[in-house]
PDB file of N, CA and C in Angstrom:
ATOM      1  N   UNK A   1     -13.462 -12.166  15.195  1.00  0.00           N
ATOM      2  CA  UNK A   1     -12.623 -11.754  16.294  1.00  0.00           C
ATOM      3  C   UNK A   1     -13.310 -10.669  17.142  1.00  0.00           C
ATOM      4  N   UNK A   2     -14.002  -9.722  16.514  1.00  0.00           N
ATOM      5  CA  UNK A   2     -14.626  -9.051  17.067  1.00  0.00           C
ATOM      6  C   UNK A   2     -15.802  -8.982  17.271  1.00  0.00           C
ATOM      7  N   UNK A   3     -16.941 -10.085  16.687  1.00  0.00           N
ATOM      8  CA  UNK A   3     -18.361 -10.071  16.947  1.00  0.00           C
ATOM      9  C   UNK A   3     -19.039  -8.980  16.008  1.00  0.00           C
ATOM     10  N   UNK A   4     -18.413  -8.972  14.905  1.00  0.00           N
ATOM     11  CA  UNK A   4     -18.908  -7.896  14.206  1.00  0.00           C
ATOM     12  C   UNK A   4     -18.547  -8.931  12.741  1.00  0.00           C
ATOM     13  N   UNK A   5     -19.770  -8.568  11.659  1.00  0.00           N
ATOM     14  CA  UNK A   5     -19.741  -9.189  10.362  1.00  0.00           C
ATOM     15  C   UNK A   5     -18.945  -8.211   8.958  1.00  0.00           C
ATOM     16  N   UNK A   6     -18.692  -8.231   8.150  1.00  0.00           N
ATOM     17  CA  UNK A   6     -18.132  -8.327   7.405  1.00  0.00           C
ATOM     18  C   UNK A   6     -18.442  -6.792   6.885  1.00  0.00           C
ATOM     19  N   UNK A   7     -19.825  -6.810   6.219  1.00  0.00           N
ATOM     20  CA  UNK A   7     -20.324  -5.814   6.206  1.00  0.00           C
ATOM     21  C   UNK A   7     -20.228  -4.231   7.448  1.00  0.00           C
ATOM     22  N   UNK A   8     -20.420  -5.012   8.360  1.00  0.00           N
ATOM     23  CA  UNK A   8     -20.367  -3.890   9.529  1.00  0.00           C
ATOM     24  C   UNK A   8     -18.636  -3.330   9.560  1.00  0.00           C
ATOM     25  N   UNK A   9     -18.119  -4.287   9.493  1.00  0.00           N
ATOM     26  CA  UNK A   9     -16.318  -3.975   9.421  1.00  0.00           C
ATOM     27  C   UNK A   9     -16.004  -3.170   8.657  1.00  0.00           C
ATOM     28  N   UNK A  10     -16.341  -2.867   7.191  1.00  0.00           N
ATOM     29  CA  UNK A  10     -16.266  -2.271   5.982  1.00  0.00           C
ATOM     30  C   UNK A  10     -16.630  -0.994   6.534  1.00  0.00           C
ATOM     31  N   UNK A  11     -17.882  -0.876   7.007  1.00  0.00           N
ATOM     32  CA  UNK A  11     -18.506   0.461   7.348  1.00  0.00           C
ATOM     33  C   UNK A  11     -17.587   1.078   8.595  1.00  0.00           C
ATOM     34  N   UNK A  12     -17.105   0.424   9.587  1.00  0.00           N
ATOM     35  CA  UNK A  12     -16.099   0.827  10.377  1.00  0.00           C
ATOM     36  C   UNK A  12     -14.620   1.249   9.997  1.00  0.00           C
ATOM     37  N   UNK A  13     -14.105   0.380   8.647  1.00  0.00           N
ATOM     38  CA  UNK A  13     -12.777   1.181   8.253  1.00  0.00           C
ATOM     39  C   UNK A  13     -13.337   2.243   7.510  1.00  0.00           C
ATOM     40  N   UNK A  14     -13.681   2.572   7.020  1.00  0.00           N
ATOM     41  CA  UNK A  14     -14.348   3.531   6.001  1.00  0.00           C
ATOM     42  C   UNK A  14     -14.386   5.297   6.841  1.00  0.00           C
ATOM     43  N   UNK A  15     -15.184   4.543   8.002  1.00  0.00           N
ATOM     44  CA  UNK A  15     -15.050   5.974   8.698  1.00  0.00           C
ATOM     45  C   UNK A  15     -14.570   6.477   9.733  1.00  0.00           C
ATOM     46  N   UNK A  16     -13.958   5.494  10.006  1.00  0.00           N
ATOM     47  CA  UNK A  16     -12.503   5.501  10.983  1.00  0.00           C
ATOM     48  C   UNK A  16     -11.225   6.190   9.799  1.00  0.00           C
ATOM     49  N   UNK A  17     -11.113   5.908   8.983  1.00  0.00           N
ATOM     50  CA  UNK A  17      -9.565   5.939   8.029  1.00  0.00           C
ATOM     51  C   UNK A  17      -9.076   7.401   8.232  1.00  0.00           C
ATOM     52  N   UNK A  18     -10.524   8.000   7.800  1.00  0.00           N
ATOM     53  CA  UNK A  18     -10.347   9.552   7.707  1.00  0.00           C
ATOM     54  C   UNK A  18      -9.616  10.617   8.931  1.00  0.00           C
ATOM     55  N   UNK A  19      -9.656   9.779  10.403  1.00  0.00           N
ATOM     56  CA  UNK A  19      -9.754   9.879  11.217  1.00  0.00           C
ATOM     57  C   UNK A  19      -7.869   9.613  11.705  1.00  0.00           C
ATOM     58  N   UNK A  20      -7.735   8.326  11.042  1.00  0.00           N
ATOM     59  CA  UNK A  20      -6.341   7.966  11.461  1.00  0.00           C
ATOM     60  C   UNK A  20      -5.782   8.308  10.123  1.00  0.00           C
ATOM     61  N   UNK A  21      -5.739   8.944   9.363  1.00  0.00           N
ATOM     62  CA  UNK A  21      -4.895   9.632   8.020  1.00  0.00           C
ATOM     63  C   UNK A  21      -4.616  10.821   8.764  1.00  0.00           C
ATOM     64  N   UNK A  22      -5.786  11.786   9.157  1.00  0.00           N
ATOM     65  CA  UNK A  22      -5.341  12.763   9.846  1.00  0.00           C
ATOM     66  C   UNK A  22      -4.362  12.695  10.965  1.00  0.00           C
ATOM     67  N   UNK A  23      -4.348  11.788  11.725  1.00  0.00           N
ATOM     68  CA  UNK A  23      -3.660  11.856  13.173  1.00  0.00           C
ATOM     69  C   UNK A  23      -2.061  11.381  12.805  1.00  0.00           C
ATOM     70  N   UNK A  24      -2.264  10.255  11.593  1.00  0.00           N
ATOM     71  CA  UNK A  24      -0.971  10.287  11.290  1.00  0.00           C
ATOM     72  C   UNK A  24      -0.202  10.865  10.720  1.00  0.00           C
ATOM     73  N   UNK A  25      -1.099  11.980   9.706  1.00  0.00           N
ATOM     74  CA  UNK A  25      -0.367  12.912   8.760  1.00  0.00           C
ATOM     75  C   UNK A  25      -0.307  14.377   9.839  1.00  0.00           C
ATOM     76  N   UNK A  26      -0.802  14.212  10.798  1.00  0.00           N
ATOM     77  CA  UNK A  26      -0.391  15.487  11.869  1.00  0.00           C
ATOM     78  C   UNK A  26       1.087  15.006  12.668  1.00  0.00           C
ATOM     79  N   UNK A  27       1.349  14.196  13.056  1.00  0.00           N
ATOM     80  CA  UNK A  27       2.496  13.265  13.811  1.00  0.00           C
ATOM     81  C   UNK A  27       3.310  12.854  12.343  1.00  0.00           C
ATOM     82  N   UNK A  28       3.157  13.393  11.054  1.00  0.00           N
ATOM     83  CA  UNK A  28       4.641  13.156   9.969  1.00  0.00           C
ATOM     84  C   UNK A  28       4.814  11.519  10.216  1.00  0.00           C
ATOM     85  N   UNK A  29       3.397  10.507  10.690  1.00  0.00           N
ATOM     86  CA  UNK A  29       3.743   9.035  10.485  1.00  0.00           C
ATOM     87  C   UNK A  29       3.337   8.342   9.231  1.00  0.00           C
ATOM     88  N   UNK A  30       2.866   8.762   8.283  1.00  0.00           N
ATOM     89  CA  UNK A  30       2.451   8.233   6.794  1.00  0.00           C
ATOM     90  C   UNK A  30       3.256   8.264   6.081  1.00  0.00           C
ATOM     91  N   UNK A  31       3.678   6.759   4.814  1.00  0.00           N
ATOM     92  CA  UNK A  31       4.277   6.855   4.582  1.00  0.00           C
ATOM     93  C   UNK A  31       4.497   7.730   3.000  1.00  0.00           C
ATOM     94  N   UNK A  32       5.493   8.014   2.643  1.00  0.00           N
ATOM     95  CA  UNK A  32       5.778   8.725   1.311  1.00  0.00           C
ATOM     96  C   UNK A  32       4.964   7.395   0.357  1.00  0.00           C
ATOM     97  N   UNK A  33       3.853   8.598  -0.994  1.00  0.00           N
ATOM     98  CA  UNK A  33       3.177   7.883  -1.822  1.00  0.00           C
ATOM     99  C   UNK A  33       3.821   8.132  -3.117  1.00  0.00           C
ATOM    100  N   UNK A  34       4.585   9.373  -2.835  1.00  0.00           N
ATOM    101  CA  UNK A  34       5.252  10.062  -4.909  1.00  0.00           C
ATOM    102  C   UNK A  34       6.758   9.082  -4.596  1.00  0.00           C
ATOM    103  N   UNK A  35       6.719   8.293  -5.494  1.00  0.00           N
ATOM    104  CA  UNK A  35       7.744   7.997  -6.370  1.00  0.00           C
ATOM    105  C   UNK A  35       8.812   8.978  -6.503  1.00  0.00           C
ATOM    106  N   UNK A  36       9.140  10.043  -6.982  1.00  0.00           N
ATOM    107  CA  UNK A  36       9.622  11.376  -6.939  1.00  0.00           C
ATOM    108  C   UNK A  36      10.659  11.639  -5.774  1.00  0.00           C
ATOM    109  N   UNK A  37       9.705  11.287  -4.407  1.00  0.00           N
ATOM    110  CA  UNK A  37      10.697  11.464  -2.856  1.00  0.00           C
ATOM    111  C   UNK A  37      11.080  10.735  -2.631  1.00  0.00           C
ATOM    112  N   UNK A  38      11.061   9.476  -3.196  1.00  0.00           N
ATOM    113  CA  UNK A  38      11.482   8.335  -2.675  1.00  0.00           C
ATOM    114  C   UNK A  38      12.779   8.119  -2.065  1.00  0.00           C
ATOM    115  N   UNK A  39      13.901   9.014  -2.600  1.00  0.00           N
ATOM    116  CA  UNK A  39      15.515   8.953  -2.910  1.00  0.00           C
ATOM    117  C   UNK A  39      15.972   9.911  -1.481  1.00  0.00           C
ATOM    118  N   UNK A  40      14.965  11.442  -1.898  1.00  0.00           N
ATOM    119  CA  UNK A  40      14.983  12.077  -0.704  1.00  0.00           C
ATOM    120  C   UNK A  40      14.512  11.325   1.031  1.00  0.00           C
ATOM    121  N   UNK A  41      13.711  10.466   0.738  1.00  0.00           N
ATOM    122  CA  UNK A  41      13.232  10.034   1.948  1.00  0.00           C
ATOM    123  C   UNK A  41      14.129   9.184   2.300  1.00  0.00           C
ATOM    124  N   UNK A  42      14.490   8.042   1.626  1.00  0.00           N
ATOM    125  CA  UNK A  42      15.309   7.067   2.174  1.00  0.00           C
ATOM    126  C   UNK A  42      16.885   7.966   2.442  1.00  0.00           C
ATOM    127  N   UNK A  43      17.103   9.081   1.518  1.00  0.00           N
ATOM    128  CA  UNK A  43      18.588  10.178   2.074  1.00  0.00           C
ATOM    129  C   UNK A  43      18.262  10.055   3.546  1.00  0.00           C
ATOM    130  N   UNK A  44      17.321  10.892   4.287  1.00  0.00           N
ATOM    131  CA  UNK A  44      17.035  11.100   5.414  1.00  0.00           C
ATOM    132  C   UNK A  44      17.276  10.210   6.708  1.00  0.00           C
ATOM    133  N   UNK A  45      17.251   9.247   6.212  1.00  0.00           N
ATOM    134  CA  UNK A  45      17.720   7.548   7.267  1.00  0.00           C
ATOM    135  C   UNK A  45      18.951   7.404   6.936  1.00  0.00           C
ATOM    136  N   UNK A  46      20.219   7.721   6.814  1.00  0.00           N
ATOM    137  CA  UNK A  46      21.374   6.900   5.950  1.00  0.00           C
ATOM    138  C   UNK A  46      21.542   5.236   6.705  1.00  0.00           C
ATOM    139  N   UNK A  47      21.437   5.712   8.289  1.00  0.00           N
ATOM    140  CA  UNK A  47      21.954   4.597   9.464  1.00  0.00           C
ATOM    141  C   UNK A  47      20.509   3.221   9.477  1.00  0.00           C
ATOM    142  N   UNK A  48      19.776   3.501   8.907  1.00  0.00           N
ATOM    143  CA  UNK A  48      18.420   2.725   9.116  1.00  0.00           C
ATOM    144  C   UNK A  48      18.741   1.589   8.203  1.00  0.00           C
ATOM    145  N   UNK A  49      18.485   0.448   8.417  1.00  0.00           N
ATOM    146  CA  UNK A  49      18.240  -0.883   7.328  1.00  0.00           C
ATOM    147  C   UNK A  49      16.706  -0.665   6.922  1.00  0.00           C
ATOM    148  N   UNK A  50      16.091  -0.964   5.730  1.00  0.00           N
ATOM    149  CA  UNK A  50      14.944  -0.756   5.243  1.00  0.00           C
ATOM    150  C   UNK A  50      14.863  -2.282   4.640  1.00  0.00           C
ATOM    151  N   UNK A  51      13.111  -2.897   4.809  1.00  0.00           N
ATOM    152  CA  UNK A  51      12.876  -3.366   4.348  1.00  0.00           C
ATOM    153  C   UNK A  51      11.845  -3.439   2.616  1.00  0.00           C
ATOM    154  N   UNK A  52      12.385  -3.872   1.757  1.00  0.00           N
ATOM    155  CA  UNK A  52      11.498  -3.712   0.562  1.00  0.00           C
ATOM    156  C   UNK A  52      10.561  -5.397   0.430  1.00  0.00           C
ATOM    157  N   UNK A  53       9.526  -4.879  -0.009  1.00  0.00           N
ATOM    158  CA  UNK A  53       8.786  -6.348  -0.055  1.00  0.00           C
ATOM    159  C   UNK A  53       7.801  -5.503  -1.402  1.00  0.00           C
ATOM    160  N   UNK A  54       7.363  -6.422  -2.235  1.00  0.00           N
ATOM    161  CA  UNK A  54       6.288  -6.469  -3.014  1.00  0.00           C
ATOM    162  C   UNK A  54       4.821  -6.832  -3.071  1.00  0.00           C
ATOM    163  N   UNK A  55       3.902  -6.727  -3.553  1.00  0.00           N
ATOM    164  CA  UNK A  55       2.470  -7.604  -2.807  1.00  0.00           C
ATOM    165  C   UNK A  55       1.848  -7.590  -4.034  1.00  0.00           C
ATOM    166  N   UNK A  56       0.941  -8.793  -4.571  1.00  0.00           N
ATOM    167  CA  UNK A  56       0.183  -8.956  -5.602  1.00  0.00           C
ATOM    168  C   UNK A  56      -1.291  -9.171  -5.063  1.00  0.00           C
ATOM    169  N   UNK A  57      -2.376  -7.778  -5.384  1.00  0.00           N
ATOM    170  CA  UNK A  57      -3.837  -8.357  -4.862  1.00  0.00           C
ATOM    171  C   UNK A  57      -4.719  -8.326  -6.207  1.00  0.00           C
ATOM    172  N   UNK A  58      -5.222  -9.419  -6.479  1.00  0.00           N
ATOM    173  CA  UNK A  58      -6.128  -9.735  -7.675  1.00  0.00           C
ATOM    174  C   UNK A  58      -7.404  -8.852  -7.816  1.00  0.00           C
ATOM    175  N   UNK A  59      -7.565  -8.905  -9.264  1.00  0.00           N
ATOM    176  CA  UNK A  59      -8.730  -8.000  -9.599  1.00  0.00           C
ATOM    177  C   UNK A  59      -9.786  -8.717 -10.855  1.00  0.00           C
ATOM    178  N   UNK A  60     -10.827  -8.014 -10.926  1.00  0.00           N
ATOM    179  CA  UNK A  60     -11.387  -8.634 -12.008  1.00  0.00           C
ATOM    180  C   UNK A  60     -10.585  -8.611 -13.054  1.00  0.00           C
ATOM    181  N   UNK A  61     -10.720  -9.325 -14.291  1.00  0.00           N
ATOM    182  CA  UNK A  61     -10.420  -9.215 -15.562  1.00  0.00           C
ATOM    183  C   UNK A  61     -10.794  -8.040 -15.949  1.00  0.00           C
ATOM    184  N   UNK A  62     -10.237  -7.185 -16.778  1.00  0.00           N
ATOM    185  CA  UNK A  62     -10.574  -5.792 -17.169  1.00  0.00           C
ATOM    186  C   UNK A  62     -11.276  -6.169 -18.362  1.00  0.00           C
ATOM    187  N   UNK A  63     -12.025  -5.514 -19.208  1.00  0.00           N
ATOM    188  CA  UNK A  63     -12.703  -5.582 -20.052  1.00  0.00           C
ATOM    189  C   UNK A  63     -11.656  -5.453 -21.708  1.00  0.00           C
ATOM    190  N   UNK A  64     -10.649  -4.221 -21.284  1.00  0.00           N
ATOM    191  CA  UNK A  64     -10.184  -3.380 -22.659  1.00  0.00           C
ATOM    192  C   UNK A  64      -8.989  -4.105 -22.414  1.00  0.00           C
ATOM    193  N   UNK A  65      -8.195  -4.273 -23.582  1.00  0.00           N
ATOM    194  CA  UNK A  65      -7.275  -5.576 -24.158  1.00  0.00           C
ATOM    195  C   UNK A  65      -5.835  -5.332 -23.479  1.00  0.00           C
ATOM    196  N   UNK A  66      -5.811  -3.787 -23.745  1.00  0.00           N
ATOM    197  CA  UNK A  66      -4.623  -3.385 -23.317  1.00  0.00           C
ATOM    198  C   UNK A  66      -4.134  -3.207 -21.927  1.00  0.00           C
ATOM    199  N   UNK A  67      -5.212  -2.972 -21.600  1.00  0.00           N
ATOM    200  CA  UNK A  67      -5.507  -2.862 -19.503  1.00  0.00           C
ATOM    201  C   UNK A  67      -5.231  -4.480 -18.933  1.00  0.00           C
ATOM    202  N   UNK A  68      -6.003  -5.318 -19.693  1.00  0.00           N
ATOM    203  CA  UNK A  68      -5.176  -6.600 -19.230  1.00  0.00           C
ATOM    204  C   UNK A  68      -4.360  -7.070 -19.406  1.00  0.00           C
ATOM    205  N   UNK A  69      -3.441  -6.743 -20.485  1.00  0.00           N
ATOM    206  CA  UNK A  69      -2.046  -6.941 -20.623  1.00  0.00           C
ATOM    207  C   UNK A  69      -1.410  -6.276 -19.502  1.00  0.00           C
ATOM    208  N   UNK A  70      -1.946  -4.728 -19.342  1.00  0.00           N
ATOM    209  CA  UNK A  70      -1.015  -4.755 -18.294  1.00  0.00           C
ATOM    210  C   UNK A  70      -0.661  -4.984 -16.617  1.00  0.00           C
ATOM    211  N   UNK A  71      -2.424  -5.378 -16.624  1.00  0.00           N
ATOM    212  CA  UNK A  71      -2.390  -6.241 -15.123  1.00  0.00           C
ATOM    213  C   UNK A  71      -1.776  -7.872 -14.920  1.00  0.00           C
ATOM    214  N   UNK A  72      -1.829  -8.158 -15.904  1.00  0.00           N
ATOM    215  CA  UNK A  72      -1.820  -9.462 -16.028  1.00  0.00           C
ATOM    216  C   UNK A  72      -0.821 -10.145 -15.439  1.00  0.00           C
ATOM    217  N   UNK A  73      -0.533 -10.821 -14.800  1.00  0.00           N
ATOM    218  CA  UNK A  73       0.436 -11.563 -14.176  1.00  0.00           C
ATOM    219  C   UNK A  73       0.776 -12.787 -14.053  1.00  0.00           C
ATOM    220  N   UNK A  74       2.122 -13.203 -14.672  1.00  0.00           N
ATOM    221  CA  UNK A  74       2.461 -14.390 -15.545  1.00  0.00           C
ATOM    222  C   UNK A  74       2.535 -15.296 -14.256  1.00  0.00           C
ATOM    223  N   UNK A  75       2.933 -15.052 -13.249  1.00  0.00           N
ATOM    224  CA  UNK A  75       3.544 -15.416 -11.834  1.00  0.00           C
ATOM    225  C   UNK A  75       2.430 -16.026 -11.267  1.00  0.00           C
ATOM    226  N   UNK A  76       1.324 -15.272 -11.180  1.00  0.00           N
ATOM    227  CA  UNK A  76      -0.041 -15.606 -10.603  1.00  0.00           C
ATOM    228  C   UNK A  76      -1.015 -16.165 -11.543  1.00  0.00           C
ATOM    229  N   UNK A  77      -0.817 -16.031 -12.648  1.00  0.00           N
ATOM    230  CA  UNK A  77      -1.845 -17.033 -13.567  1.00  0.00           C
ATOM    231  C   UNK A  77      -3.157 -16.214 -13.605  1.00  0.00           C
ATOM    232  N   UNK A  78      -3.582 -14.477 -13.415  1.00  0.00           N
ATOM    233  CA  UNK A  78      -4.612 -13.878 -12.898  1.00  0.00           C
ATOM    234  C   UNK A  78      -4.078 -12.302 -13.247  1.00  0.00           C
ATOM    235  N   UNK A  79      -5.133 -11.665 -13.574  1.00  0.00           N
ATOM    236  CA  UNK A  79      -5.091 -10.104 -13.422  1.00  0.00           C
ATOM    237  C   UNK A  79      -5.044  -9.526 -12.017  1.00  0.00           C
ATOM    238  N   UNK A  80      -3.628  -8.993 -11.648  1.00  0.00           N
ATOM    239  CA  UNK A  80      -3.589  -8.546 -10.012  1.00  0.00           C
ATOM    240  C   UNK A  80      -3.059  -7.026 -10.424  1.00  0.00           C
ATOM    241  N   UNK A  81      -3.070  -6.459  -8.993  1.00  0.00           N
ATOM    242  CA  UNK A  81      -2.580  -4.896  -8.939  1.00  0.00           C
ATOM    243  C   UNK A  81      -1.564  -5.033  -8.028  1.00  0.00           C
ATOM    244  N   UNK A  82      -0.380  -4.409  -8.644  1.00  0.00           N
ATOM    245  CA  UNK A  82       0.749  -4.713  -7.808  1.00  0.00           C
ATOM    246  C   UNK A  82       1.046  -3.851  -6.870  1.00  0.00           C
ATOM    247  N   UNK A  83       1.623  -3.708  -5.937  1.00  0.00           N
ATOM    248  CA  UNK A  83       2.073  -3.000  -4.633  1.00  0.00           C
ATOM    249  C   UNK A  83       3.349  -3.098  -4.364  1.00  0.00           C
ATOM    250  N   UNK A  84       4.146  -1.861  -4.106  1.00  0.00           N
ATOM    251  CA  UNK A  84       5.867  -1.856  -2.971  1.00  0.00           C
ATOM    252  C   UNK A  84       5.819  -1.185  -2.165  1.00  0.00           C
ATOM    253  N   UNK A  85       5.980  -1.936  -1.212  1.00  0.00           N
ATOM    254  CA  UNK A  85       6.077  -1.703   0.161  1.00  0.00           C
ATOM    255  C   UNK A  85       7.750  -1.924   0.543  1.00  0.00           C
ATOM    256  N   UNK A  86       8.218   0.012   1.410  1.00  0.00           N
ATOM    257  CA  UNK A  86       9.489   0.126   1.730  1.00  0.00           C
ATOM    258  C   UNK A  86       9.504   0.233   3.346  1.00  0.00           C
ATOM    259  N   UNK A  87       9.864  -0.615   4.359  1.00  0.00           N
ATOM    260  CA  UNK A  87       9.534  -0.431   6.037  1.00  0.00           C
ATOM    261  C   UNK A  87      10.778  -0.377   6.395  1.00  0.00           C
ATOM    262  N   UNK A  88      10.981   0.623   7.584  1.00  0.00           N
ATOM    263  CA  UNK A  88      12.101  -0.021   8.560  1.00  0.00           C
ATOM    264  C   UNK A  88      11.669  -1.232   8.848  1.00  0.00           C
ATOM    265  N   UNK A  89      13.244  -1.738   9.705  1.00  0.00           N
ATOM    266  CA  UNK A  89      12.893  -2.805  10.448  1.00  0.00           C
ATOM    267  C   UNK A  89      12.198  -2.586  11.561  1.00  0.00           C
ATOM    268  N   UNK A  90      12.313  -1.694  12.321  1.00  0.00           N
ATOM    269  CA  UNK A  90      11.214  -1.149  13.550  1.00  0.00           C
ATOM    270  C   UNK A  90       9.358  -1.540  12.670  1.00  0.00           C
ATOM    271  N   UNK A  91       9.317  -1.468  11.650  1.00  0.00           N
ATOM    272  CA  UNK A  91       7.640  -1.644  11.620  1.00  0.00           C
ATOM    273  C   UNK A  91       7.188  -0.776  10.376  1.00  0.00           C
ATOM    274  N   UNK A  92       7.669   1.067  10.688  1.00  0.00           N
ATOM    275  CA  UNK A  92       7.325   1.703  10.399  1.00  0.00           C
ATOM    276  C   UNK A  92       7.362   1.857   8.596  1.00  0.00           C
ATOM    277  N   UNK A  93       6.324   1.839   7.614  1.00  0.00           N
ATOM    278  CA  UNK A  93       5.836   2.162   6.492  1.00  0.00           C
ATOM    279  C   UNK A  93       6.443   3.923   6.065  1.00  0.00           C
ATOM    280  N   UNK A  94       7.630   2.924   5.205  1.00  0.00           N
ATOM    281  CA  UNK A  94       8.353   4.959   4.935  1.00  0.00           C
ATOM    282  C   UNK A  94       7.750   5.264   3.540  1.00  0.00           C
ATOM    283  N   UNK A  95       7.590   4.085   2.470  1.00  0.00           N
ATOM    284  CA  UNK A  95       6.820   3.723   1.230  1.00  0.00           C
ATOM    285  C   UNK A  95       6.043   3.292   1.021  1.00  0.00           C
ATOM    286  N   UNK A  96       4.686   3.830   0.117  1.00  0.00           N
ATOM    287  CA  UNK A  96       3.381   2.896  -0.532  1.00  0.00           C
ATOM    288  C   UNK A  96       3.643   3.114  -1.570  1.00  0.00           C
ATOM    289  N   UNK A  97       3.538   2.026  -2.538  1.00  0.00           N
ATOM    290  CA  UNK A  97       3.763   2.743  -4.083  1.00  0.00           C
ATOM    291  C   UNK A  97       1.763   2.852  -3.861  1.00  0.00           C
ATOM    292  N   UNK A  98       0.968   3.248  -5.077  1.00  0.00           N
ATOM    293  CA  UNK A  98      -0.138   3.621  -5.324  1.00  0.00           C
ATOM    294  C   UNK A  98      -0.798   1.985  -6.275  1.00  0.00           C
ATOM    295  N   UNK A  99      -1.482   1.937  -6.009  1.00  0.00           N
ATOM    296  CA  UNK A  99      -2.034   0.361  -6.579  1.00  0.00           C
ATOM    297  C   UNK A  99      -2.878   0.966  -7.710  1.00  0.00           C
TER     298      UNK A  99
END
């Protein structure tokens, strides 16, 4: 899409991120990562509809027995790392859980 390879892309989020973490964590637009605020954050919206969605992204097989038990995923047939994702309906990312 952009005339740029795969490799070069990598090197562009990488040192761009640092760049838009700051600008969004100066503008209070990132979303809550602790588990902990979660209750407090969503308090803060009462009038907002929120969307919750889940996401499964695969990983190698782990080596140690117990680590793949607990990636393991019966659903996907594969060792994945799971993700929850909490959005308004406007777009905006109020939740990341931590992968």
């Amino acid at each position: 899409m952009f005339g740029i390879g795969q490799p070069q892309a990598n090197e562009w989020v990488h040192r761009l991120s640092g760049v838009l973490n700051s600008a969004l964590g100066y503008e209070k637009h990132l979303p809550e990562r602790k588990p902990s605020r979660l209750k407090q954050v969503l308090h803060q919206c009462p009038s907002l509809e929120f969307i919750i969605d889940g996401t499964e992204r695969p990983i190698n097989r782990p080596q140690d027995s117990t680590t793949q038990q607990d990636t393991y995923s019966g659903k996907k047939k594969r060792n994945t790392i799971k993700n929850n994702v909490i959005s308004q309906r406007k777009g905006k990312v109020v939740f990341l859980s931590d992968t």
